[in-house]
C-alpha atoms as a PDB file:
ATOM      1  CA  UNK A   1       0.000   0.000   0.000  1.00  0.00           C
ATOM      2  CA  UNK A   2       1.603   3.647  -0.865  1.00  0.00           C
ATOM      3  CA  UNK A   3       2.485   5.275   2.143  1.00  0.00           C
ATOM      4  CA  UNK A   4       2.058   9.000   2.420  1.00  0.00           C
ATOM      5  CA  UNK A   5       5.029  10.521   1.165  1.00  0.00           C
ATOM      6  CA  UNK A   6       7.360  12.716   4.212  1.00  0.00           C
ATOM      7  CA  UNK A   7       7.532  16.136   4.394  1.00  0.00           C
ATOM      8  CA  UNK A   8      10.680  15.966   4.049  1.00  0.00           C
ATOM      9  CA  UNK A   9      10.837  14.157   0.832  1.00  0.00           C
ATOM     10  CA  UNK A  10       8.340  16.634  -0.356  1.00  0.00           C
ATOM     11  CA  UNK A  11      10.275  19.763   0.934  1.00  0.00           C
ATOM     12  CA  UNK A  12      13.493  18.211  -1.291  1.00  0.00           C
ATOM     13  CA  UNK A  13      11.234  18.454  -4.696  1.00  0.00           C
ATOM     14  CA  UNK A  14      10.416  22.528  -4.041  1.00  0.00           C
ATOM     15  CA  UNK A  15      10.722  23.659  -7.341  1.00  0.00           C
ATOM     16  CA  UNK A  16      10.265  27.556  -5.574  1.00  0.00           C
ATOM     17  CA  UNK A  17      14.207  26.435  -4.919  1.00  0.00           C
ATOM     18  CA  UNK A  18      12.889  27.370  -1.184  1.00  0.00           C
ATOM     19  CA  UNK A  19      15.072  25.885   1.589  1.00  0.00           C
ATOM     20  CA  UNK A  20      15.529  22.411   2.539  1.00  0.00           C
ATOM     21  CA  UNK A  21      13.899  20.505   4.707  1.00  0.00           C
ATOM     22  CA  UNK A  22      15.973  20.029   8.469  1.00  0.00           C
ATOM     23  CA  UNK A  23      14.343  16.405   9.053  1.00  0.00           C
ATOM     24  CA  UNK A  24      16.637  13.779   8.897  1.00  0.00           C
ATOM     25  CA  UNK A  25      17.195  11.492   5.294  1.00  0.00           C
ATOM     26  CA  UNK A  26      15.042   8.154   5.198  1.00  0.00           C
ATOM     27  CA  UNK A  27      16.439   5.262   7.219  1.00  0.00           C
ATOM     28  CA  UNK A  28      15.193   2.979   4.304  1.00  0.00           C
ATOM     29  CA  UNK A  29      17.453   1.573   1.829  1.00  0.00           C
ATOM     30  CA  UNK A  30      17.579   2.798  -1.476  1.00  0.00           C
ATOM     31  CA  UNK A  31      16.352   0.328  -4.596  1.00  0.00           C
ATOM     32  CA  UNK A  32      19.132   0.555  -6.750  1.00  0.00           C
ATOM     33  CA  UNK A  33      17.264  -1.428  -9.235  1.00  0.00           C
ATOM     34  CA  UNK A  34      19.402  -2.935 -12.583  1.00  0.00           C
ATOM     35  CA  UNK A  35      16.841  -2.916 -15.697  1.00  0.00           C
ATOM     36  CA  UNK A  36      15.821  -5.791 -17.225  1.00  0.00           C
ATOM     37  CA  UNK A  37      16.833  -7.054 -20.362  1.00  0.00           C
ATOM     38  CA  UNK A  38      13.768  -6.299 -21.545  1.00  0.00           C
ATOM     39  CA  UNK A  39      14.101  -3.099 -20.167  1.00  0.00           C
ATOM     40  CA  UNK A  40      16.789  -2.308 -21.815  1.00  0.00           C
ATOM     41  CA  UNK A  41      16.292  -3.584 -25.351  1.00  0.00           C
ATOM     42  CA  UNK A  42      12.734  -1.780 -25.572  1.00  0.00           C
ATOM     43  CA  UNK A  43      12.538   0.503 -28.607  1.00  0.00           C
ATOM     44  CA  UNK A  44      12.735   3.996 -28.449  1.00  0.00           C
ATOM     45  CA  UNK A  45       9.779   5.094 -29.830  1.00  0.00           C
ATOM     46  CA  UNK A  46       9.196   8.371 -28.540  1.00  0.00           C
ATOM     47  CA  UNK A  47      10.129  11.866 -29.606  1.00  0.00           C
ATOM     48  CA  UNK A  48      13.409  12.781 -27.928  1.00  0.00           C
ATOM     49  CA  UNK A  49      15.169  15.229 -26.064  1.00  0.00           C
ATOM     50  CA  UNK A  50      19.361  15.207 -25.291  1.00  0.00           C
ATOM     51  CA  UNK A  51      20.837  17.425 -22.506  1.00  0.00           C
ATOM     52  CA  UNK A  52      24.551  18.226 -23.647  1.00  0.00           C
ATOM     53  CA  UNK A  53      26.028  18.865 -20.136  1.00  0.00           C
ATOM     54  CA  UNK A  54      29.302  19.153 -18.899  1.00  0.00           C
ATOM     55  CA  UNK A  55      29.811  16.000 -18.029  1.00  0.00           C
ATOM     56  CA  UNK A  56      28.277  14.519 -21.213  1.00  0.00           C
ATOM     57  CA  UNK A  57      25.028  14.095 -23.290  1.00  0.00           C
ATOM     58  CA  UNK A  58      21.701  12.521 -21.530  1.00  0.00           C
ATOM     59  CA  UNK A  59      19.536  11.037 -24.054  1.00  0.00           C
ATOM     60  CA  UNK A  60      15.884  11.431 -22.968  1.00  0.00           C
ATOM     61  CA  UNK A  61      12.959   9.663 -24.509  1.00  0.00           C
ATOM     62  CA  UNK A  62       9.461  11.999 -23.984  1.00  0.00           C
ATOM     63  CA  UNK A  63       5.904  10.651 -23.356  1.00  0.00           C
ATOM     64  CA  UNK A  64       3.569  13.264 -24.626  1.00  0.00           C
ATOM     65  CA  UNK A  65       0.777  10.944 -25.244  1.00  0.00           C
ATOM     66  CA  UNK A  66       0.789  10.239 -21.287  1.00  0.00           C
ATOM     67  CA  UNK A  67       1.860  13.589 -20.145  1.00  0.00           C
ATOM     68  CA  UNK A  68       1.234  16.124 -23.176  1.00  0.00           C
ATOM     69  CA  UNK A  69       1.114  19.129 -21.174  1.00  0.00           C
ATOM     70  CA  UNK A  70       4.330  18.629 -19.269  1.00  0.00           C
ATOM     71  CA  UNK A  71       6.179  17.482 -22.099  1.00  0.00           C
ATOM     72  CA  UNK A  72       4.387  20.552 -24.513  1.00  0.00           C
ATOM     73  CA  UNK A  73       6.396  22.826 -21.279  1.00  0.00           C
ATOM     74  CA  UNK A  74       9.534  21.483 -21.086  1.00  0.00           C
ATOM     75  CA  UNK A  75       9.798  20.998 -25.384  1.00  0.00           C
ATOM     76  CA  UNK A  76       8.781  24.849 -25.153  1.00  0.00           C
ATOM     77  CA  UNK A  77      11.370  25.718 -22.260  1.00  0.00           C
ATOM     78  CA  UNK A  78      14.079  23.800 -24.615  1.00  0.00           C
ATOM     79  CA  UNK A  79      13.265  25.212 -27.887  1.00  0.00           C
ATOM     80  CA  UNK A  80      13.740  28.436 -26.076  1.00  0.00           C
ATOM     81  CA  UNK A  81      16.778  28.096 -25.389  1.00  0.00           C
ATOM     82  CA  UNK A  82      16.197  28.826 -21.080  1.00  0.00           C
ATOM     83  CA  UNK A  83      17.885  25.702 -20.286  1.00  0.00           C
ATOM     84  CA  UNK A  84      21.491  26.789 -21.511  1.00  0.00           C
ATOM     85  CA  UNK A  85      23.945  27.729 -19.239  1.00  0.00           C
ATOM     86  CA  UNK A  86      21.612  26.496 -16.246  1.00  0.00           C
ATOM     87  CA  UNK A  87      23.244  23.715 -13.355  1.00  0.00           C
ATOM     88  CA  UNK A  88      21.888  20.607 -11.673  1.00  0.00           C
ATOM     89  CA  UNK A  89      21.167  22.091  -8.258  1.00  0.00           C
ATOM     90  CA  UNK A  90      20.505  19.223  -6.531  1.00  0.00           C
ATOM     91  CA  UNK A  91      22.467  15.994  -6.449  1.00  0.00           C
ATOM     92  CA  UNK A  92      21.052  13.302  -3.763  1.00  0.00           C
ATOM     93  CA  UNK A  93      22.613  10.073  -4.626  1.00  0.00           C
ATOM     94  CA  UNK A  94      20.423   7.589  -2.983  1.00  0.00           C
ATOM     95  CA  UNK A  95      17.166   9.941  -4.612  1.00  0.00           C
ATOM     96  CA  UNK A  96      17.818  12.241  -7.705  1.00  0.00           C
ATOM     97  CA  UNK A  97      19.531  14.684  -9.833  1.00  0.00           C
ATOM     98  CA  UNK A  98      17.878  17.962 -10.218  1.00  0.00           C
ATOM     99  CA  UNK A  99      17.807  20.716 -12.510  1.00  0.00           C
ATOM    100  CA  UNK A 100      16.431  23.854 -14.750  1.00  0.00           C
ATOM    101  CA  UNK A 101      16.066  26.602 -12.690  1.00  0.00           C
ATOM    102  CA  UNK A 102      19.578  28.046 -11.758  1.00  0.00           C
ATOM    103  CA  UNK A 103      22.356  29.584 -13.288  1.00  0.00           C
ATOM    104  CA  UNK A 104      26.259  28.588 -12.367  1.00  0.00           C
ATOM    105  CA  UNK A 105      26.047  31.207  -9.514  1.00  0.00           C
ATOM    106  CA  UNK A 106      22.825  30.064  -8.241  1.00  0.00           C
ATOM    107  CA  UNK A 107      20.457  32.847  -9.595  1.00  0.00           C
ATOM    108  CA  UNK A 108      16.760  31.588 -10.724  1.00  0.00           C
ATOM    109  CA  UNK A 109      15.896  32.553 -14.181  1.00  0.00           C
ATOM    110  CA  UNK A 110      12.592  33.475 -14.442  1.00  0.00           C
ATOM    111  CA  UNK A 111       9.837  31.023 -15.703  1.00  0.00           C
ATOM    112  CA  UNK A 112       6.359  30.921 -17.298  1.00  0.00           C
ATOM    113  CA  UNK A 113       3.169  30.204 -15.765  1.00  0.00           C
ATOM    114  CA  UNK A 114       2.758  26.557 -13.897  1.00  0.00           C
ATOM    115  CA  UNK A 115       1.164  24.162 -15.550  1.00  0.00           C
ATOM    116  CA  UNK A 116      -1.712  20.981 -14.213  1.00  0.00           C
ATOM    117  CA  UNK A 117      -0.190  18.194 -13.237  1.00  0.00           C
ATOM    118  CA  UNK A 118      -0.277  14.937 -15.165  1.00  0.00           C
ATOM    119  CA  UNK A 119       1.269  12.214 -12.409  1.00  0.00           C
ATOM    120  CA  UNK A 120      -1.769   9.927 -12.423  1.00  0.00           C
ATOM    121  CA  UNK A 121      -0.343   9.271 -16.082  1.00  0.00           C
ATOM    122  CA  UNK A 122      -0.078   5.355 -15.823  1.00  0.00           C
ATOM    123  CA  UNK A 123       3.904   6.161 -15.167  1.00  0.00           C
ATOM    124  CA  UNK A 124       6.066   5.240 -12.050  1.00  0.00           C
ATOM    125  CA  UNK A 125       8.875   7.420 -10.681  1.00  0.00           C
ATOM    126  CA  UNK A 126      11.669   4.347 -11.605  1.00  0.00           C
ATOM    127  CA  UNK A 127      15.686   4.700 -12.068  1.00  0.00           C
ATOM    128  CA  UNK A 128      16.379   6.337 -14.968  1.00  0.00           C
ATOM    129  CA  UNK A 129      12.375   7.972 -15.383  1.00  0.00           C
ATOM    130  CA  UNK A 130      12.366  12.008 -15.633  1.00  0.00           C
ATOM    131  CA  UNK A 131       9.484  13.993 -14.075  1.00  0.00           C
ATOM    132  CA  UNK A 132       8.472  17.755 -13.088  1.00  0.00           C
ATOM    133  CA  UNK A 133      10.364  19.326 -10.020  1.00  0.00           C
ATOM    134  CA  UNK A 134       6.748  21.198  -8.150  1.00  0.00           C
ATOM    135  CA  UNK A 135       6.275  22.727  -4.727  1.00  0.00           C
ATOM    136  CA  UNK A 136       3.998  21.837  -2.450  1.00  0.00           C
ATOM    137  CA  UNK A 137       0.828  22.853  -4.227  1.00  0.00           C
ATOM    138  CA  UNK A 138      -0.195  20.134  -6.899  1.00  0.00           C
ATOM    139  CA  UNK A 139      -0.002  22.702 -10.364  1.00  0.00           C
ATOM    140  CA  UNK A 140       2.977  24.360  -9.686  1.00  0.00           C
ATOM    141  CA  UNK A 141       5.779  22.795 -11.970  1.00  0.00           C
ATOM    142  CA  UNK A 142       7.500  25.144 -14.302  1.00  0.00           C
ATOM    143  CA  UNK A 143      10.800  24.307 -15.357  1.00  0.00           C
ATOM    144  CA  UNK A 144      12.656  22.039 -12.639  1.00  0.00           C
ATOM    145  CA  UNK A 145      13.076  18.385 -13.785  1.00  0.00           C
ATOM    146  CA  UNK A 146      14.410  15.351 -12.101  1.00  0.00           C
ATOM    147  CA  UNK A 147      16.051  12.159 -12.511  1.00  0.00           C
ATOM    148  CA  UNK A 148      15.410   9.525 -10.268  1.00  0.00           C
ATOM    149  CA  UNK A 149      18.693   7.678  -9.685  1.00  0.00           C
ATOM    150  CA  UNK A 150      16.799   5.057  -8.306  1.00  0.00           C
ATOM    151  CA  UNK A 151      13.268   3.760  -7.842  1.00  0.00           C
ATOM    152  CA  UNK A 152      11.292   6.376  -5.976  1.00  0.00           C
ATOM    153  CA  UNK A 153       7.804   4.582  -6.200  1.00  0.00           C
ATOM    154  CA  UNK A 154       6.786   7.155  -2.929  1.00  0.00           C
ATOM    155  CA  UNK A 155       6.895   9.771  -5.748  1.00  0.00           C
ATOM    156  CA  UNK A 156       4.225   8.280  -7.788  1.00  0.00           C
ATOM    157  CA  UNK A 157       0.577   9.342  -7.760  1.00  0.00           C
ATOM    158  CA  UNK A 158      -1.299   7.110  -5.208  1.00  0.00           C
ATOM    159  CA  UNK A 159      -4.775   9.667  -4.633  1.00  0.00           C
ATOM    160  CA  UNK A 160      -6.449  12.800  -4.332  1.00  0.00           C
ATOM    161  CA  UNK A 161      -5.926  12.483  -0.528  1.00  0.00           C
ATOM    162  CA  UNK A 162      -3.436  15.275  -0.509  1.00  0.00           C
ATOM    163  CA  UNK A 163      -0.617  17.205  -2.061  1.00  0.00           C
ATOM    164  CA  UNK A 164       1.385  14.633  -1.556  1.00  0.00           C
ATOM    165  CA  UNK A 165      -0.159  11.039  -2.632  1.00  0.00           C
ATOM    166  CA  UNK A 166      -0.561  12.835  -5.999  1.00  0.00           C
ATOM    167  CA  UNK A 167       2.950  12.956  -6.640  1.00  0.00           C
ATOM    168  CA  UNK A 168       5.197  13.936  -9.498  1.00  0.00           C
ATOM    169  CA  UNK A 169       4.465  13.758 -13.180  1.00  0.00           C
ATOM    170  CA  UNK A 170       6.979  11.332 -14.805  1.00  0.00           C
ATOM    171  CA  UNK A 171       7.065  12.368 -18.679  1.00  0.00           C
ATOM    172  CA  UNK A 172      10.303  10.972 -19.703  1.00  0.00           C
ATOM    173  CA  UNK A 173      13.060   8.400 -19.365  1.00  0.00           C
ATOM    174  CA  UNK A 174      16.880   8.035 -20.173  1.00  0.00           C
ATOM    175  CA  UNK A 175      17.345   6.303 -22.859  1.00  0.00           C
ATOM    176  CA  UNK A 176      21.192   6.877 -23.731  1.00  0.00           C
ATOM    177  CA  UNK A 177      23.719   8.590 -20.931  1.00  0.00           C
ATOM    178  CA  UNK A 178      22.758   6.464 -18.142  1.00  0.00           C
ATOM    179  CA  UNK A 179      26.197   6.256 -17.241  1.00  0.00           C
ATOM    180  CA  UNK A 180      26.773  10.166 -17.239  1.00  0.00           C
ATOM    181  CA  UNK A 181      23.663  10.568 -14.776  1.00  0.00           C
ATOM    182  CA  UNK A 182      25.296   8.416 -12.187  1.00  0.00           C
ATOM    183  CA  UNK A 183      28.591   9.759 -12.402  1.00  0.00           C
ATOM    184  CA  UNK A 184      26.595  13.012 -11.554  1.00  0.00           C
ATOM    185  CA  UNK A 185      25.363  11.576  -8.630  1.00  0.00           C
ATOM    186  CA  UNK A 186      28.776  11.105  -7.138  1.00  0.00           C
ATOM    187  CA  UNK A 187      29.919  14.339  -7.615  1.00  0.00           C
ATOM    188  CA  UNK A 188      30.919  16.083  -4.107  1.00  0.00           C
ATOM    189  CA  UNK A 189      27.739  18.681  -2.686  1.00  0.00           C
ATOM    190  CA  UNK A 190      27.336  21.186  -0.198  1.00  0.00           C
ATOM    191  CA  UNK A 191      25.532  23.772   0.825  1.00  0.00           C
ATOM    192  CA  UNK A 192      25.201  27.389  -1.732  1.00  0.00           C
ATOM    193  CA  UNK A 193      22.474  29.760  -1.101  1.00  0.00           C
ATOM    194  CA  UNK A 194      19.902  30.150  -1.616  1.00  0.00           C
ATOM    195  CA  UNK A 195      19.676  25.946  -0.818  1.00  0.00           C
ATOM    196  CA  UNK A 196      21.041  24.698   2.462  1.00  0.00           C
ATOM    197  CA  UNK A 197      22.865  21.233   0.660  1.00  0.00           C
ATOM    198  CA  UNK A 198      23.116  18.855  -1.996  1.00  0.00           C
ATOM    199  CA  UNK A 199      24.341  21.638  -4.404  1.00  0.00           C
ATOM    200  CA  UNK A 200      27.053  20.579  -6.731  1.00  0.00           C
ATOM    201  CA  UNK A 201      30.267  22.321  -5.492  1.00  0.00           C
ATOM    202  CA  UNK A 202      31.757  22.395  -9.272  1.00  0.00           C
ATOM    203  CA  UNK A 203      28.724  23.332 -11.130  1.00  0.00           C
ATOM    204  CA  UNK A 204      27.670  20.427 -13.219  1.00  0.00           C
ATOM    205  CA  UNK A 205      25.802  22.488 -16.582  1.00  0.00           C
ATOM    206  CA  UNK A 206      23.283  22.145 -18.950  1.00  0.00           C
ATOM    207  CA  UNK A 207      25.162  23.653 -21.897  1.00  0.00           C
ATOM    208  CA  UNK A 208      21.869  23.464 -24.173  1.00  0.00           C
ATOM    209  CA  UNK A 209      19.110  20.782 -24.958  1.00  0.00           C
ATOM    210  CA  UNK A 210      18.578  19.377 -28.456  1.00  0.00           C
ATOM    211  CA  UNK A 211      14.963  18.536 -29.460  1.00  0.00           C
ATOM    212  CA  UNK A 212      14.845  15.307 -31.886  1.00  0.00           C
ATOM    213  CA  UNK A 213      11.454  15.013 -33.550  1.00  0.00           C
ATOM    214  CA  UNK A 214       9.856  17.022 -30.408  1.00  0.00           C
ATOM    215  CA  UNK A 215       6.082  17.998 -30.472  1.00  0.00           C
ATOM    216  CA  UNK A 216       5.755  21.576 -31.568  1.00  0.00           C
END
């Protein structure tokens, strides 16, 4: 049965960039799942997406039939060029990489309107699966996206309970780069304000994100 999701876990999505949460990290062991076989030899038949960072290119397979208006924003965000030049802000290696909202020295660019969200989308929060960063309030994504570097099923939509068992809107997965997401993971964080840790102490940057066949 999906448990409600902690405070804390929500308070590490804010996409406001507000501060962290000061409750301690889950005492439960991370699923560092290995795909399948299958897994891995399904065809990449989606429109697709590849973040050329500093630490190499992220190949990332969008869903727009399952989340149109999520993928519709971040295609738009791309095509505009607003990811270039911004960092992955948030590196937890037992949870996520996270990104699209910062510059190098940590100033938010500004973003559009939020959007709905689109979690109860038939998609699960797995290793390697991209979804919209949001604050507290269900419709609030903009342009923060995650990674999950492992299987975060306490992310996924479970009801309409509360803000929190209707989780985060997965609308993507990594379909090339794998390896460059985990070596992101390990890279050494700290605190930079405005966030009070997990910020990348050499910024780790989006240089710019190439749309293949993307949705207009």
């Amino acid at each position: 049965m999906f448990q409600r999701m902690p405070a804390f876990a929500a308070a590490l999505l804010l996409a406001s960039g507000g501060l962290f949460s000061s409750a301690p990290r889950a005492q439960e062991a991370p699923v560092d799942r290995v795909p399948t076989a299958e897994e891995l030899a399904a065809p990449v038949s989606g429109p697709r997406a590849v973040l050329h960072t500093s630490m190499g290119e992220i190949t990332i397979e969008l869903y727009p039939q399952q989340a149109p208006q999520t993928v519709r924003n971040f295609t738009e965000y791309a095509r505009s060029g607003f990811y270039n030049g911004t960092v992955f802000h948030r590196v937890i290696p037992d949870m996520l990489i996270q990104g699209g909202a910062y510059t190098p020295d940590m100033q938010p660019k500004p973003t559009r309107a939020p959007i709905p969200l689109e979690s109860n989308n038939g998609l699960s929060n797995l290793r390697g699966m991209v979804a919209a960063a949001r604050a507290a309030q269900p419709d609030s994504a903009t342009s923060q996206f995650f990674i999950n570097v492992v299987d975060n099923p306490r992310f996924d939509y479970s009801s309409e309970q509360s803000d929190y068992t209707r989780g985060y809107a997965v609308f993507g997965r990594v379909v090339d780069g794998m390896e460059v997401v985990d070596a992101i993971r390990e890279v050494p964080t700290g605190a930079r304000a405005p966030l009070q840790r997990d910020v990348p102490a050499t910024p780790v940057t989006i240089e710019r994100v190439e749309l293949l066949d993307a949705p207009e």
